[in-house]
Protein backbone atom coordinates (compact mmCIF):
# COMPACT_ATOMS: atom_id res chain seq x y z
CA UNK A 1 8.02 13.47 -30.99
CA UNK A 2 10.03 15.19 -27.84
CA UNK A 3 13.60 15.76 -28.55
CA UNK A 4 14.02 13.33 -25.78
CA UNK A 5 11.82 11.11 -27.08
CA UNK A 6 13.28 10.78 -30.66
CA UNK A 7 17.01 10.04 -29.25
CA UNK A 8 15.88 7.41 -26.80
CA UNK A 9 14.39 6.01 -29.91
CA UNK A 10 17.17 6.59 -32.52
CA UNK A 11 20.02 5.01 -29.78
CA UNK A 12 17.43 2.39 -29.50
CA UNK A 13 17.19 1.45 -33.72
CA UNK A 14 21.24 2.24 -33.61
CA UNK A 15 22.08 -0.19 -30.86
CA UNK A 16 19.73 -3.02 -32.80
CA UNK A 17 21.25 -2.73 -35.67
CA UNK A 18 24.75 -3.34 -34.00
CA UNK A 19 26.07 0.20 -34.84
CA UNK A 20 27.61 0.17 -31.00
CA UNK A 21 28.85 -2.83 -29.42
CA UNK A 22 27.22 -1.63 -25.68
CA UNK A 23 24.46 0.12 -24.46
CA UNK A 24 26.93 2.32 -23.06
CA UNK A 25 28.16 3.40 -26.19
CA UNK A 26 24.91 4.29 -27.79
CA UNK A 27 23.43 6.00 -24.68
CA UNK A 28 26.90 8.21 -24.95
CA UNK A 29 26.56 8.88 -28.47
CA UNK A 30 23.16 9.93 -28.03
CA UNK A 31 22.93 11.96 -24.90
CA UNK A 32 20.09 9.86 -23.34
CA UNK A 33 19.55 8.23 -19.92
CA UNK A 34 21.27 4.68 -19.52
CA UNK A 35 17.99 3.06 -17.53
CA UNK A 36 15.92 4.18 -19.84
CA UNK A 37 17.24 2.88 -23.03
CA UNK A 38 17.95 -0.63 -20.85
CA UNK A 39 14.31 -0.36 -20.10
CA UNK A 40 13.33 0.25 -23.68
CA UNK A 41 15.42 -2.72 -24.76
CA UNK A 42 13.86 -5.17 -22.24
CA UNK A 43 10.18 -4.28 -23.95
CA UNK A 44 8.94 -1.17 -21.41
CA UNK A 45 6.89 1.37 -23.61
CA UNK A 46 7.67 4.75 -23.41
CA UNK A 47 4.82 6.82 -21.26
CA UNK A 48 3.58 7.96 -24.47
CA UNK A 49 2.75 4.72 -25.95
CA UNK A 50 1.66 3.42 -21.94
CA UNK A 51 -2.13 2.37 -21.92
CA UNK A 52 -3.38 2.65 -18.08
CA UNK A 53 -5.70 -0.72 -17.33
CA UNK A 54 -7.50 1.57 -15.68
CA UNK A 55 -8.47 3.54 -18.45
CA UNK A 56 -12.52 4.14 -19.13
CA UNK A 57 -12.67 5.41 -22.57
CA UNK A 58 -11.27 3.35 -25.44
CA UNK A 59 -8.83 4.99 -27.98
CA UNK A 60 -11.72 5.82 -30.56
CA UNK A 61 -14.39 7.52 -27.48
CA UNK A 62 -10.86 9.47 -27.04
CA UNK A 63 -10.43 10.66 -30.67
CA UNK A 64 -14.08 11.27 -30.61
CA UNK A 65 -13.89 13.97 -27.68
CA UNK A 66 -10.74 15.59 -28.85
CA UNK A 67 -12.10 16.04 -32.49
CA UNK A 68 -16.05 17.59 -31.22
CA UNK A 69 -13.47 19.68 -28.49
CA UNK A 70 -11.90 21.17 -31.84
CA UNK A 71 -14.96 21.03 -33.31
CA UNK A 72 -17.06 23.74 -30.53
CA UNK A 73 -14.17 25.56 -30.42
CA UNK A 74 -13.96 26.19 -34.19
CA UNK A 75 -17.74 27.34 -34.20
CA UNK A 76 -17.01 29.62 -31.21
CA UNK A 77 -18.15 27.76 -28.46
CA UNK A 78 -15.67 27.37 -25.83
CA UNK A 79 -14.84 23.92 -24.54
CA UNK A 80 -14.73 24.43 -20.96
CA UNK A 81 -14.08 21.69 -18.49
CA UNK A 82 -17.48 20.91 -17.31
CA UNK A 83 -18.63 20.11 -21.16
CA UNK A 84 -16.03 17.96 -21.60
CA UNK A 85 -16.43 16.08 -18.66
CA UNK A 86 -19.97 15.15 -19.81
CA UNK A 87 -19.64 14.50 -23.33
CA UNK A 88 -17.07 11.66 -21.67
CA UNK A 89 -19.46 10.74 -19.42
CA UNK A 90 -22.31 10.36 -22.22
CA UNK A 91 -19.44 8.34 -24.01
CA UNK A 92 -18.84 5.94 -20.88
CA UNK A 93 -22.32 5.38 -20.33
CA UNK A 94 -22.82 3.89 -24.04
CA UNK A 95 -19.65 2.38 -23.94
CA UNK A 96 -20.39 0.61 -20.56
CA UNK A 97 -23.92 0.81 -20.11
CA UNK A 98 -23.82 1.32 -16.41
CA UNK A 99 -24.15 4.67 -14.43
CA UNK A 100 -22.44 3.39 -11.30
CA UNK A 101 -19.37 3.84 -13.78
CA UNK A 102 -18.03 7.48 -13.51
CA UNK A 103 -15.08 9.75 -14.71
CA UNK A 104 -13.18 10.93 -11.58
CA UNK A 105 -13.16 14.51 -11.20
CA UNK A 106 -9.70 15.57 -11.84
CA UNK A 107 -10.19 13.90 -15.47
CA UNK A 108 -10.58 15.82 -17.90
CA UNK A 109 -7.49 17.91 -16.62
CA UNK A 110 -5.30 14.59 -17.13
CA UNK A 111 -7.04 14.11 -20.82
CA UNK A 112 -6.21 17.41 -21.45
CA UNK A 113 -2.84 16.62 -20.64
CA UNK A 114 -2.05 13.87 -22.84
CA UNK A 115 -3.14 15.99 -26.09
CA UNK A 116 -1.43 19.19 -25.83
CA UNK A 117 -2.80 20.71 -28.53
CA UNK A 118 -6.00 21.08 -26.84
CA UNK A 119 -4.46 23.01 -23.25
CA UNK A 120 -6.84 25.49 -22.74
């Protein structure tokens, strides 16, 4: 969890279980952005936990692509770009059935993006 991250969520647990009497108080007390911990209060996920509805792969067809990227690249194949992109494309098209449906082409650099242990 980003240092960040972990005091949004600590002010958050602190201020719930009335250890400051004001948002205020706990956003002080824990160096974090006012909005943000009003935001958090009022339900918002963090961008972390965020699920786009316009996602095409399911969590699992995710988990699935990061584990055979770590997978090649432990056997000495590299991973490059182009291989991902169509193992997730082999993915949507069993997942959907439909090849009208297709990754966009800057996608694999934003998938990349959300696992950072994979940045190439």
């Amino acid at each position: 969890m980003a240092s960040n991250e972990a005091r949004i969520v600590l002010a958050l647990q602190a201020y719930q279980r009335n250890e400051f009497r004001s948002v205020r108080a706990a956003t002080i007390a824990f160096e974090v952005v006012p909005k943000t911990l009003g935001r958090r209060l009022r339900g918002t996920p963090s961008k972390l936990d965020f699920t786009s509805p316009h996602r095409k792969l399911t969590s699992t067809e995710e988990t699935t692509i990061v584990n055979w990227i770590k997978s090649i690249d432990q056997r000495g194949m590299p991973p490059t770009q182009s291989l991902i992109h169509q193992m997730a494309e082999i993915l949507l098209k069993q997942h959907v059935g439909s090849i009208l449906l297709k990754l966009g082409a800057n996608w694999v650099g934003r998938f990349i993006s959300r696992y950072p242990d994979l940045r190439m």
